[in-house]
Protein backbone atom coordinates (compact mmCIF):
# COMPACT_ATOMS: atom_id res chain seq x y z
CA UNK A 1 84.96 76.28 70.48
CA UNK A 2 88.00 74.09 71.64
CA UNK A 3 91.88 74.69 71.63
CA UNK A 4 93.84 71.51 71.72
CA UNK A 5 97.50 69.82 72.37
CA UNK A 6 99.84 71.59 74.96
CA UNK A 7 101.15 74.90 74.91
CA UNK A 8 104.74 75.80 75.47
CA UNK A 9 106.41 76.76 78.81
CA UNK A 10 106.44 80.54 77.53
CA UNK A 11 103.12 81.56 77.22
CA UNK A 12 102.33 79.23 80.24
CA UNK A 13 104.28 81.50 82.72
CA UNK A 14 102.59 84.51 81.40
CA UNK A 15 98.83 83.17 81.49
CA UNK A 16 99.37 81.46 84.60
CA UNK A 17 102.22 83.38 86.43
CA UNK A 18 105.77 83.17 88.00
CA UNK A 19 105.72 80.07 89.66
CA UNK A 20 105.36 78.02 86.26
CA UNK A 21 107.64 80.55 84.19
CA UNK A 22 110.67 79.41 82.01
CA UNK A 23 114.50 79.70 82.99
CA UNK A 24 114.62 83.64 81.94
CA UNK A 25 117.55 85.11 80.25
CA UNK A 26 119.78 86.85 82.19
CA UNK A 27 119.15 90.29 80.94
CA UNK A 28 115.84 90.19 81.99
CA UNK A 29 116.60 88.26 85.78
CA UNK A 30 116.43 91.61 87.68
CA UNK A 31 113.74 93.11 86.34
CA UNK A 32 110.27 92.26 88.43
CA UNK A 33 108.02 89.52 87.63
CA UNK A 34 105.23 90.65 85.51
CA UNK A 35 107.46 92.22 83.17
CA UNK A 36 109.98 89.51 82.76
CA UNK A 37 107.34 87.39 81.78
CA UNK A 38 105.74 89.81 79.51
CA UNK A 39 109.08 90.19 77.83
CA UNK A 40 110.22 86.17 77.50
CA UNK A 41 107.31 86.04 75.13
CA UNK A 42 109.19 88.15 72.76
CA UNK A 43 112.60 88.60 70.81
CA UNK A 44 113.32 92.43 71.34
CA UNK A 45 114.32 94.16 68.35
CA UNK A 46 117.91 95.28 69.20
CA UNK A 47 119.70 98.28 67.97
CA UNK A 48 123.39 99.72 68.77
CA UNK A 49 123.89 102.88 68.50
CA UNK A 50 126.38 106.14 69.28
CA UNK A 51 124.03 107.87 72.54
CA UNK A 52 126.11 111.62 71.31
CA UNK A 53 124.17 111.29 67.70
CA UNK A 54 120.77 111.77 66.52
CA UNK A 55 119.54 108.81 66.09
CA UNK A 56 116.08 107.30 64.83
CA UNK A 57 115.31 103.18 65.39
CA UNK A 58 112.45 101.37 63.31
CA UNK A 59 110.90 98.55 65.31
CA UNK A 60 109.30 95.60 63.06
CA UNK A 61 105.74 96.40 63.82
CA UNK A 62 105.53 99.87 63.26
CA UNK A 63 107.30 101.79 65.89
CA UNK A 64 110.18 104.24 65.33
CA UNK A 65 111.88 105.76 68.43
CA UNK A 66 114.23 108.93 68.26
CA UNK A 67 117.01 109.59 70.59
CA UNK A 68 119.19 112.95 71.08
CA UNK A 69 122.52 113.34 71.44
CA UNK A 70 123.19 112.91 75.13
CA UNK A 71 119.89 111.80 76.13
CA UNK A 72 120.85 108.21 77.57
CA UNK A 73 122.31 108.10 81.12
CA UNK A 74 123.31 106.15 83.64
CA UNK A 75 121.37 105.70 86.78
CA UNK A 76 123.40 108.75 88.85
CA UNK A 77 123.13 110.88 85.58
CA UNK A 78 126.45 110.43 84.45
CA UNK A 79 127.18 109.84 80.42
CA UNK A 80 127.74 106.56 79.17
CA UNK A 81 132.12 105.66 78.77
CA UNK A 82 131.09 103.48 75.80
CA UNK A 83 131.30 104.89 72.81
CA UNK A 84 128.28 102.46 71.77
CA UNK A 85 125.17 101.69 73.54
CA UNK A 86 122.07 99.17 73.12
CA UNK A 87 118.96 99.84 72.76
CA UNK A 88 116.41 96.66 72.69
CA UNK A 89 112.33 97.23 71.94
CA UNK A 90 109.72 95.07 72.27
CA UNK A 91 106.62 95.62 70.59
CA UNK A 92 102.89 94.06 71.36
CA UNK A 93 100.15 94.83 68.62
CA UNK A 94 98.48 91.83 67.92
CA UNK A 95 95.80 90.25 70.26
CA UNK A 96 97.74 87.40 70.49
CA UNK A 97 101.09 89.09 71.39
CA UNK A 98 98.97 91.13 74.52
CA UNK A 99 97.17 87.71 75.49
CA UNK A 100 100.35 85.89 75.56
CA UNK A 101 101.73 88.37 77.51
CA UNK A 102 99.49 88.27 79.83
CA UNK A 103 98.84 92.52 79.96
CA UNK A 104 95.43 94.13 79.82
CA UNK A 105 94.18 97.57 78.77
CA UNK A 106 92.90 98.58 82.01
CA UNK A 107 93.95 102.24 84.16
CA UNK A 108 93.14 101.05 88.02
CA UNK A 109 89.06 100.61 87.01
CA UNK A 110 88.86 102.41 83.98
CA UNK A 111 89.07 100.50 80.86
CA UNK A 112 91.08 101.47 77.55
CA UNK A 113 91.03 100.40 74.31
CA UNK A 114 94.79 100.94 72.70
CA UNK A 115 96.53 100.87 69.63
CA UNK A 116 99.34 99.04 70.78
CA UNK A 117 102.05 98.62 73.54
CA UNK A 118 106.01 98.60 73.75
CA UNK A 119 108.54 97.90 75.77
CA UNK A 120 112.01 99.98 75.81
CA UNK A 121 115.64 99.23 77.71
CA UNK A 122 119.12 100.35 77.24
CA UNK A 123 122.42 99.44 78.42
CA UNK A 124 126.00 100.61 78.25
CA UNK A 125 128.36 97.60 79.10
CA UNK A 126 125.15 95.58 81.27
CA UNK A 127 124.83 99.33 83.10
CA UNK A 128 121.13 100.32 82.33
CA UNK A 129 120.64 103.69 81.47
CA UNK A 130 117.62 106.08 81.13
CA UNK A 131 116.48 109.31 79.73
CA UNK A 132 118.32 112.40 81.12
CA UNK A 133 116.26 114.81 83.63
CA UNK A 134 115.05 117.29 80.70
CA UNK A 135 114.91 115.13 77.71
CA UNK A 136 112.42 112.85 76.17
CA UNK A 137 112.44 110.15 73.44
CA UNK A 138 110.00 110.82 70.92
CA UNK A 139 107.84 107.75 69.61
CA UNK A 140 106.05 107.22 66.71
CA UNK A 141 103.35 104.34 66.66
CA UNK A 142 100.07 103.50 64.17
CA UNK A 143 97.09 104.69 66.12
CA UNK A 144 93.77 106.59 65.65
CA UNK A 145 92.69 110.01 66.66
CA UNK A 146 92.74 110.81 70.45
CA UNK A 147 94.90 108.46 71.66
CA UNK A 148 97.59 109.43 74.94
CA UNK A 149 101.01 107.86 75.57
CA UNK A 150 100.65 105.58 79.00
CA UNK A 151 102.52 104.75 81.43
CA UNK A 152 103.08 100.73 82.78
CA UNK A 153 103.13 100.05 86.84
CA UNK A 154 102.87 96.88 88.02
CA UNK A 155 100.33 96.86 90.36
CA UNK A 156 97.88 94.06 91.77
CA UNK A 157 98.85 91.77 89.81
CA UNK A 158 99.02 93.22 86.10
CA UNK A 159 100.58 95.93 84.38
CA UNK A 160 98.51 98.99 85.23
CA UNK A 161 98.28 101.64 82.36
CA UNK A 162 98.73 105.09 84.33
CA UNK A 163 98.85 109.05 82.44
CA UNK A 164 102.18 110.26 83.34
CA UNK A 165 101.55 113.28 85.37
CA UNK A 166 103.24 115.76 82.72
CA UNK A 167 105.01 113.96 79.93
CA UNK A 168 107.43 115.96 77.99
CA UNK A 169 106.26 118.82 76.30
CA UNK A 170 107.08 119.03 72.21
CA UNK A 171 109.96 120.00 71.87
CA UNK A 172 109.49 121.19 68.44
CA UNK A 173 106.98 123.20 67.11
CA UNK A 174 108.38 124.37 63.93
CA UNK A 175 108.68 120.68 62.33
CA UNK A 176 106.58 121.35 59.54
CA UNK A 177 105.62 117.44 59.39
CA UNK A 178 103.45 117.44 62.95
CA UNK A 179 99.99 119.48 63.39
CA UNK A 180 99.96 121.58 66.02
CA UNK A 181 97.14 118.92 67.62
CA UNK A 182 97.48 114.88 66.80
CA UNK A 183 101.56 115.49 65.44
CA UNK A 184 100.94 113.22 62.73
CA UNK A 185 104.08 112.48 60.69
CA UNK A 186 103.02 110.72 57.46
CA UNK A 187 106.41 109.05 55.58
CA UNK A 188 106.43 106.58 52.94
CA UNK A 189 107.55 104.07 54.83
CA UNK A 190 104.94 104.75 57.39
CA UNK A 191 102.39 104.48 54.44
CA UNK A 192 103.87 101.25 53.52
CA UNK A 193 103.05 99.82 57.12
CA UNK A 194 99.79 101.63 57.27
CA UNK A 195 98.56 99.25 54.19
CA UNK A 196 100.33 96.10 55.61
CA UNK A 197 98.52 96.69 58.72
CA UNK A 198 94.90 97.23 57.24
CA UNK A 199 95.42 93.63 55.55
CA UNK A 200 96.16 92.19 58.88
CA UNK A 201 93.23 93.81 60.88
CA UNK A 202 89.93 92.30 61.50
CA UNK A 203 87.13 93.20 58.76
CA UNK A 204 85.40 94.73 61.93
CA UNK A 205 87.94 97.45 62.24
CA UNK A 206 89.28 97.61 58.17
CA UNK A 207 87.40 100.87 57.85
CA UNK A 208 89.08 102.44 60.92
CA UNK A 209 92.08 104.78 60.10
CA UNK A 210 95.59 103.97 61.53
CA UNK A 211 98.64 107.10 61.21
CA UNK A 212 102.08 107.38 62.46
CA UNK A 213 101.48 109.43 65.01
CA UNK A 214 104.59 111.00 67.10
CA UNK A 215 104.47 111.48 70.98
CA UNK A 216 107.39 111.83 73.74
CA UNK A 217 107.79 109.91 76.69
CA UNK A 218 110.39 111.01 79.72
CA UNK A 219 110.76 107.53 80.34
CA UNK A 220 112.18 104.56 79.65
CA UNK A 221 109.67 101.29 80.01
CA UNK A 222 106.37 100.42 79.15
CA UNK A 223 105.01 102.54 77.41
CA UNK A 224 100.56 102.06 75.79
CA UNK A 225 99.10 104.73 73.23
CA UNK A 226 95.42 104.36 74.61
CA UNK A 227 92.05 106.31 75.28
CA UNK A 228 89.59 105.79 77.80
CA UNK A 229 86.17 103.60 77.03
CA UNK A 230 83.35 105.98 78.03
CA UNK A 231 80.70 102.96 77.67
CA UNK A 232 78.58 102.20 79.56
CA UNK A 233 78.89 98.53 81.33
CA UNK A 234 77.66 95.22 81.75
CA UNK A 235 78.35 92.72 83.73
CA UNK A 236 78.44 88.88 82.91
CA UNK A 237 78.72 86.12 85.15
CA UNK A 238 81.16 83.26 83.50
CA UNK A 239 81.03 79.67 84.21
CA UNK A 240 84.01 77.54 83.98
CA UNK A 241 82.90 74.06 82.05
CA UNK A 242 85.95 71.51 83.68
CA UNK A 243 84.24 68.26 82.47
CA UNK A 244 87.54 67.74 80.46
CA UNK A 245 89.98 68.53 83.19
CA UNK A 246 91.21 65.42 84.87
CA UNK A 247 89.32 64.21 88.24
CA UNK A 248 91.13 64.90 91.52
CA UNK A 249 90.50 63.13 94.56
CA UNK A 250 90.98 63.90 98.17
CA UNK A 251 89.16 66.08 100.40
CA UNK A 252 86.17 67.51 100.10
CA UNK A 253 85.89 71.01 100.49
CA UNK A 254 82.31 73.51 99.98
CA UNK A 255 83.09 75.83 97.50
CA UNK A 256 80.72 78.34 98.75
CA UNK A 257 82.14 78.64 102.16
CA UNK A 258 85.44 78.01 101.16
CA UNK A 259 86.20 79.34 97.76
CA UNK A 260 89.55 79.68 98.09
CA UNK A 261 90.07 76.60 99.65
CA UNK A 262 88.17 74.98 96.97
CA UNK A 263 89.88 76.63 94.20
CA UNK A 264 93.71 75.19 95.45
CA UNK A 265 91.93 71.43 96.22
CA UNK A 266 90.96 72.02 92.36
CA UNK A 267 94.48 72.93 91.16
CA UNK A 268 92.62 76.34 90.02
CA UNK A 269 94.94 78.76 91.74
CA UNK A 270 96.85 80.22 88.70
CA UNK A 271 93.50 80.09 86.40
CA UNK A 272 92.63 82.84 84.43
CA UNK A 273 89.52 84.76 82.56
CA UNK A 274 89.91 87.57 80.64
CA UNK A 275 87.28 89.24 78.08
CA UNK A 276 88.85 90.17 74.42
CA UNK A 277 86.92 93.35 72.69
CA UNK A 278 86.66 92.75 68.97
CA UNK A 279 85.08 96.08 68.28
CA UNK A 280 87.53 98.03 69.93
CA UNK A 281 91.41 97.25 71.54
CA UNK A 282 91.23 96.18 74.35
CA UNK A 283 91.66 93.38 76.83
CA UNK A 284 90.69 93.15 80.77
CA UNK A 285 90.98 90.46 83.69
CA UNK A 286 88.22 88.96 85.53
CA UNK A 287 87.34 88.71 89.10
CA UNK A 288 87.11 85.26 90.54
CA UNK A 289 83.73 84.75 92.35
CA UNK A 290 83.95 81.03 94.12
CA UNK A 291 85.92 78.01 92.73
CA UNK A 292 84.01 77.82 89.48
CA UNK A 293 82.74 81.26 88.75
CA UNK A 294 84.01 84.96 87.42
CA UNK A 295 82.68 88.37 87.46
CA UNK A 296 83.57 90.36 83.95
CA UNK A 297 82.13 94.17 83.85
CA UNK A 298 82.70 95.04 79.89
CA UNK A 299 81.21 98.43 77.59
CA UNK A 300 77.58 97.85 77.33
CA UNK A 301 77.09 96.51 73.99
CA UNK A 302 80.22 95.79 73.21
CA UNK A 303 81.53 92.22 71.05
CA UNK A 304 83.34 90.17 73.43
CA UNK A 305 85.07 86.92 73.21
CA UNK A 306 85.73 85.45 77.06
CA UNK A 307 88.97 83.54 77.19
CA UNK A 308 89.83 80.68 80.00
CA UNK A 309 92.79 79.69 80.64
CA UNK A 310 94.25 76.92 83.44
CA UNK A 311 96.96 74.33 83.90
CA UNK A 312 96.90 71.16 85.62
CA UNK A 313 100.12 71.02 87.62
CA UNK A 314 100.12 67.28 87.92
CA UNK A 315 100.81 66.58 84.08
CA UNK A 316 101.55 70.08 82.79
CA UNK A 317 98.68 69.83 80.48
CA UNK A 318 97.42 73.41 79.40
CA UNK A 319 93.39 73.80 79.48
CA UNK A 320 91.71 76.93 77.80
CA UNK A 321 87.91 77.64 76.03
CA UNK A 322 86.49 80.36 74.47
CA UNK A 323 82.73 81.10 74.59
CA UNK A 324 81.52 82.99 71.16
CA UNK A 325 80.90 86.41 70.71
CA UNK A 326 78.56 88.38 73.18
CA UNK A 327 77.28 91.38 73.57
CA UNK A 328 73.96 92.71 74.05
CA UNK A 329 72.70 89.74 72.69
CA UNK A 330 74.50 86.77 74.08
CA UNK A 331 71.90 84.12 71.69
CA UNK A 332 73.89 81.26 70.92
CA UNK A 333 76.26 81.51 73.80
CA UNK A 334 75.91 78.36 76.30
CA UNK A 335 74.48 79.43 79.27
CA UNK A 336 75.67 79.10 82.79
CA UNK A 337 74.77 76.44 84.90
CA UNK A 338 71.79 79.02 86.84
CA UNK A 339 70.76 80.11 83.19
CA UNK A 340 70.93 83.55 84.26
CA UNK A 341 70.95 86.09 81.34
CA UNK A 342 73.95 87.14 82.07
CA UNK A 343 75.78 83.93 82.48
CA UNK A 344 78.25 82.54 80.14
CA UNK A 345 79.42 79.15 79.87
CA UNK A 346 83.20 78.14 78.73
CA UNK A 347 84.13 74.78 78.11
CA UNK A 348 88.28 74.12 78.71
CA UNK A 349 89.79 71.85 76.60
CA UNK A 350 93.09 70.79 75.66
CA UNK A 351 95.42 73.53 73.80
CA UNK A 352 97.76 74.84 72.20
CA UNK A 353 99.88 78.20 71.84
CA UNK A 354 99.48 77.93 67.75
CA UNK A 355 95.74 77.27 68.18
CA UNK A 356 95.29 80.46 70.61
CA UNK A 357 97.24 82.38 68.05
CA UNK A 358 94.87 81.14 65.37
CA UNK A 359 91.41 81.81 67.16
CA UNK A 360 92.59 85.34 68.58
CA UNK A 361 94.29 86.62 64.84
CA UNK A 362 91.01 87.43 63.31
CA UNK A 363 89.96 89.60 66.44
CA UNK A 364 92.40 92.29 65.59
């Protein structure tokens, strides 16, 4: 399969890092990399509110956040002097949005499968604030049964998905609307979202069950509603096809001693593999090998699109394949140039940021 045309300067400083990113805005300047590309992929939903009322903010892709009176801070604890504040939300669902991002579903090694991640800020006057010592924000976001709110580090290069060490407890246990074990809350507005949602997701996963589930964070930040993948794994070898990328000359350098080396001669050091699971959520980064090869360990079994992404710096010309589905039968799939079972072959080709969109919307 082939992506063509160029892709915009957005989605080229997430997929290929901070050295080809966009002029940020200045809201986001001080915040560090990964996340300020993350978030120029996006329009936050914004919201102003009084910080001494109850109040209860509906993002446009499901998620409804709930602060207390009082709960919003500034950074040495003190309460905001503005009598309004701003809350902003960013919310990343869709395949697409997390690809363009540039996050993955991973906890250090461990791999998740989610049900969706956001993003939360707030400011008093351009002074950030965050949740007082003792309170929590309570979110509600579409998931299945047994998923836990996560917490996003950056760390080694991606946003790494971490189980706070206690989040807040719930706070209240005599709201007749939440069970005492997955605090469901079932509105019907939430119902309304619940069917928009099933007509939007993948056949593959149209008989899986989505609620509004509520949960309470003690932060402010990213925050991923996840579970752990208890699969078994598989590793696949993939093999980067560049017979369309344009020829470079100048000195020759072997790959195999050299990788590295190899790789920069190439103008392959912001390239980028991931694997895409379209039975379950989730999304995880490859390990380069040598200059043309990548290491991807993924749930035994599981359907997997492999995704290749690179730029050539001399023209600005965006590159990126993706091989068809494989799993535990990778028939059909081009092989790698060894031909070893296990070795996948992606041919890049031009692209586009509308074609990506496109060939990732019908994974979920």
């Amino acid at each position: 399969m082939k992506i063509r045309h160029l892709i915009p300067c957005s989605l080229l400083a997430l997929l290929l890092g901070p050295s080809m990113a966009c002029l940020a805005d200045s809201s986001l300047q001080s915040k560090p990399d990964l996340t300020q590309l993350a978030l120029e992929t996006k329009e936050p939903v914004r919201f102003a509110i009084d910080p001494q009322r109850v109040v209860d903010l509906k993002g446009k892709e499901g998620t409804v956040l709930r602060f207390k009176p009082g709960s919003l801070v500034l950074k040495d604890g003190s309460a905001p002097t503005a009598k309004r504040v701003e809350v902003r939300l960013w919310e990343f669902y869709s395949c697409f949005d997390v690809l363009n991002a540039g996050l993955v579903t991973q906890s250090g090694k461990r791999i998740l499968e989610t049900a969706g991640m956001i993003y939360v800020e707030a400011d008093s006057d351009g002074q950030p604030l965050r949740l007082a010592e003792g309170t929590s924000m309570d979110v509600s976001m579409p998931s299945p049964e047994g998923m836990s709110l996560f917490r996003g580090i950056e760390k080694e290069g991606v946003i790494d998905w971490q189980l706070p060490g206690a989040l807040a407890p719930r706070p209240d246990k005599r709201n007749p609307l939440l069970s005492t074990d997955q605090r469901l809350v079932r509105t019907p507005r939430s119902e309304r979202y619940l069917k928009e949602l099933a007509s939007r997701t993948a056949a593959s996963r149209q008989g899986g069950r989505f609620d509004l589930k509520e949960y309470f964070s003690g932060e402010l930040g990213w925050i991923n509603c996840d579970k752990f993948s208890q699969q078994e794994r598989t590793e696949y070898e993939v093999v980067i096809d560049r017979a369309q990328l344009p020829k470079r000359n100048g000195d020759v350098v072997n790959k195999e001693e050299a990788p590295n080396a190899a790789a920069a001669l190439l103008g392959l050091d912001d390239e980028r593999v991931v694997a895409i699971f379209t039975g379950t959520r989730g999304v995880i980064s490859a390990t380069r090998k040598d200059a043309d090869r990548y290491l991807v360990s993924v749930p035994k079994g599981e359907p997997v699109i492999l995704v290749a992404i690179n730029q050539d710096d001399g023209t600005n010309q965006l590159y990126a394949g993706l091989s068809a589905t494989i799993g535990g039968n990778i028939s059909g799939v081009r092989r790698g140039a060894n031909d070893l079972e296990n070795s996948v072959s992606i041919e890049l080709g031009p692209s586009s940021k509308d074609d990506l969109q496109r060939a990732t919307s019908r994974l979920w």
